[in-house]
Protein backbone atom coordinates (compact mmCIF):
# COMPACT_ATOMS: atom_id res chain seq x y z
CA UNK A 1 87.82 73.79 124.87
CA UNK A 2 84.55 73.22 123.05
CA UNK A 3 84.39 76.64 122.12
CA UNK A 4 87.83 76.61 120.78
CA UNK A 5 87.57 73.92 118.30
CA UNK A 6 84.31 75.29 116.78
CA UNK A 7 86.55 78.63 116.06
CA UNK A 8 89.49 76.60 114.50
CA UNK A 9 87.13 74.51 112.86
CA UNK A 10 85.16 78.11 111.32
CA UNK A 11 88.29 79.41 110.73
CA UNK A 12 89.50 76.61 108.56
CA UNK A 13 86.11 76.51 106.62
CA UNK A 14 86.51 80.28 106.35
CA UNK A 15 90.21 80.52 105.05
CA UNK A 16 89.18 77.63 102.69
CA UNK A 17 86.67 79.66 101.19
CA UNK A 18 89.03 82.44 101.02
CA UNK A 19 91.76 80.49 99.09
CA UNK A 20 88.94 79.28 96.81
CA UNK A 21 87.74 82.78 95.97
CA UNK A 22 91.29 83.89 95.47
CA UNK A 23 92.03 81.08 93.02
CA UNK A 24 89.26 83.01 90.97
CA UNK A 25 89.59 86.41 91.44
CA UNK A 26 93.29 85.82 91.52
CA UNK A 27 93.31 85.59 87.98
CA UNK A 28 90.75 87.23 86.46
CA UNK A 29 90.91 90.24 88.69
CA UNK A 30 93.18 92.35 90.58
CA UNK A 31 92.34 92.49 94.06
CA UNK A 32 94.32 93.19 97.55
CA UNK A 33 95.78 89.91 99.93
CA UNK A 34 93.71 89.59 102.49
CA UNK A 35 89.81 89.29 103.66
CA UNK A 36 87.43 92.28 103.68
CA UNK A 37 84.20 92.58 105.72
CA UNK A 38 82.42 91.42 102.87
CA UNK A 39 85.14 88.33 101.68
CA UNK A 40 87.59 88.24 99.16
CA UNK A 41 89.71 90.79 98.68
CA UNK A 42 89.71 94.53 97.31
CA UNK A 43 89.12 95.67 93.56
CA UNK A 44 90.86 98.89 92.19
CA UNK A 45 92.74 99.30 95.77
CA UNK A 46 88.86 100.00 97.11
CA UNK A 47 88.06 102.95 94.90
CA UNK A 48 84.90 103.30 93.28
CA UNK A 49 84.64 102.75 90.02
CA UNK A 50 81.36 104.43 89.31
CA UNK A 51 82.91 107.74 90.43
CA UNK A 52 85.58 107.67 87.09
CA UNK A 53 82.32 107.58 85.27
CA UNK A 54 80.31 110.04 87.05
CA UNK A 55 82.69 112.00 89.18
CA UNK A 56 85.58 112.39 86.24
CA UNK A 57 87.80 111.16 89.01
CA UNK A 58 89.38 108.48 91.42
CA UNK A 59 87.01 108.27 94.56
CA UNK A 60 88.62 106.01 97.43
CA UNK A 61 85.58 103.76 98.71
CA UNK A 62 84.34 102.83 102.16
CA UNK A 63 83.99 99.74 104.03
CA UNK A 64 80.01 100.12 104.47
CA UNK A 65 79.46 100.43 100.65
CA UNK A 66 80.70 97.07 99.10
CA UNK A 67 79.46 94.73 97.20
CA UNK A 68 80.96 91.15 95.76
CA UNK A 69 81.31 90.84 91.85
CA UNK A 70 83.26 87.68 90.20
CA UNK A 71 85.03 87.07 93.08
CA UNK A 72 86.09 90.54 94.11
CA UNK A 73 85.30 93.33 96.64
CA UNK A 74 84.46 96.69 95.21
CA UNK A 75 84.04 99.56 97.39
CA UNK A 76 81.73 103.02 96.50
CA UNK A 77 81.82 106.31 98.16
CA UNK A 78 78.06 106.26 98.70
CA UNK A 79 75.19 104.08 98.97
CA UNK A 80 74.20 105.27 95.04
CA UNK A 81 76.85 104.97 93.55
CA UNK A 82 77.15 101.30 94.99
CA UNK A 83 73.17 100.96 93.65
CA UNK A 84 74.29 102.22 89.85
CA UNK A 85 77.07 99.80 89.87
CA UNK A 86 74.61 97.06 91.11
CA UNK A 87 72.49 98.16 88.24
CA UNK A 88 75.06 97.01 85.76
CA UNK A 89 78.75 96.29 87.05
CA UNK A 90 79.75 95.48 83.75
CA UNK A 91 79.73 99.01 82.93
CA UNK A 92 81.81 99.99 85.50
CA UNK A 93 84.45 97.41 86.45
CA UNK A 94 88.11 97.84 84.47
CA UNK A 95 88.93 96.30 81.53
CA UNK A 96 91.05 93.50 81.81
CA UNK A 97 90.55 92.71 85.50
CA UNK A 98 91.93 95.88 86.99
CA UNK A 99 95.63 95.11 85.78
CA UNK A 100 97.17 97.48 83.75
CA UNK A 101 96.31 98.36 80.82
CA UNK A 102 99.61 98.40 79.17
CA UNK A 103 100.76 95.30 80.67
CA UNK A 104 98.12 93.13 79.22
CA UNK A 105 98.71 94.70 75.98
CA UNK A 106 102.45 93.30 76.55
CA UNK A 107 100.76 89.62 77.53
CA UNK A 108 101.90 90.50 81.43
CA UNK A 109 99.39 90.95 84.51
CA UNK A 110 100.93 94.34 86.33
CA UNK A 111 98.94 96.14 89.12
CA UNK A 112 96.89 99.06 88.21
CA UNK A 113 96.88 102.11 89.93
CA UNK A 114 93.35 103.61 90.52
CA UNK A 115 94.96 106.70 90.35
CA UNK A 116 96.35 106.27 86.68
CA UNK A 117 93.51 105.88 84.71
CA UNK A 118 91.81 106.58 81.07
CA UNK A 119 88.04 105.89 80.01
CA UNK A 120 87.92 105.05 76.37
CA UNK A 121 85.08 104.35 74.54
CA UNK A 122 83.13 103.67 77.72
CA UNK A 123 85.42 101.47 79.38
CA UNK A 124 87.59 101.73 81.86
CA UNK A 125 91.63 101.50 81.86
CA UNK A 126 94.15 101.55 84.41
CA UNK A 127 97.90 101.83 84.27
CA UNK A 128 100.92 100.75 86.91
CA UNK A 129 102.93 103.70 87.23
CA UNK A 130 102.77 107.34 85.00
CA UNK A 131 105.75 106.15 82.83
CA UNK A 132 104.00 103.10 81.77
CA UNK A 133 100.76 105.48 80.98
CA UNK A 134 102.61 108.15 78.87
CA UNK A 135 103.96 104.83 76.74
CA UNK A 136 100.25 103.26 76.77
CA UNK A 137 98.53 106.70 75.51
CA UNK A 138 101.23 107.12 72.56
CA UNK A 139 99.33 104.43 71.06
CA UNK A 140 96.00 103.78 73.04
CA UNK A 141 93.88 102.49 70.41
CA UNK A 142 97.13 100.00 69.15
CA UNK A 143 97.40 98.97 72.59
CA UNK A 144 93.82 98.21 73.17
CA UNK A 145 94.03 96.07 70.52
CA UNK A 146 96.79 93.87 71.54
CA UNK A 147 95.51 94.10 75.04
CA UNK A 148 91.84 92.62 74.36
CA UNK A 149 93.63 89.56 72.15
CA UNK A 150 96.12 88.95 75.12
CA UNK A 151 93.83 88.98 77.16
CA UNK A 152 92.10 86.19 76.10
CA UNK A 153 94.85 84.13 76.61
CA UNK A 154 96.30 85.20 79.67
CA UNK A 155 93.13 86.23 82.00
CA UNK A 156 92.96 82.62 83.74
CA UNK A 157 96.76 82.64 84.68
CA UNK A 158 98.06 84.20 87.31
CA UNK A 159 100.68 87.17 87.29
CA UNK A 160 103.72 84.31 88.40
CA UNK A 161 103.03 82.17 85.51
CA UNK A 162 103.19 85.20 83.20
CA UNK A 163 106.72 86.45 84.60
């Protein structure tokens, strides 16, 4: 019975520390529902975002290469490119928390797909779906625009309290 309570009493510490870290990332970055083996949930759907920088491509990321930035689990495909991003994660992580790129430009938080991406000027972009991209790279520099002043207004809310 002892050993019971201590569990429920972890496990209510535990998801309390969850639902804290999700109030943060929640917001201000994209991630997955749900607990990883290193605490809050994914970034970019697990891929690694040093491999659209190095690779020229999406990279999914494993399990035993994360790392916890600003409330979010990234994933790499291999111990260095985990080490580079440790280096400097601001270099690497998506512009506007991982939401899409066009979205934000339209003051709305929409999931970005890691597989629908642009790097411009050094940063990295992500889009929701390929029709949403085609619109967003008609005009990317316009849309830039109006996504980095949205997103100074809207990166604390969540997605609900945009719609």
């Amino acid at each position: 019975m002892n050993i019971v309570r201590q569990s429920l009493s972890a496990f209510v510490v535990i998801t309390g520390l969850f639902a804290a870290s999700v109030a943060v990332a929640g917001t201000e970055t994209n991630v997955t529902s749900g607990l990883t083996t290193k605490g809050p949930g994914l970034a970019v759907h697990g891929y690694d975002v040093v491999a659209y920088f190095e690779k020229g491509q999406p990279e999914v990321g494993r399990a035993q290469y994360s790392t916890v930035y600003n409330g979010a689990t990234y994933r790499f495909s291999s111990e260095e490119t985990l080490d580079t991003f440790e280096d400097n994660p601001e270099k690497y992580v998506p512009q506007y928390g991982g939401y899409c790129a066009y979205g934000v430009a339209v003051g709305a938080k929409f999931d970005g797909d890691p597989r629908l991406w642009r790097i411009v000027d050094g940063k990295l972009y992500l889009n929701l779906n390929e029709d949403i991209q085609a619109t967003w790279e008609k005009d990317v520099p316009g849309y830039i625009k109006k996504g980095d002043r949205n997103w100074k207004k809207i990166a604390s809310r969540t997605p609900e309290e945009l719609s």
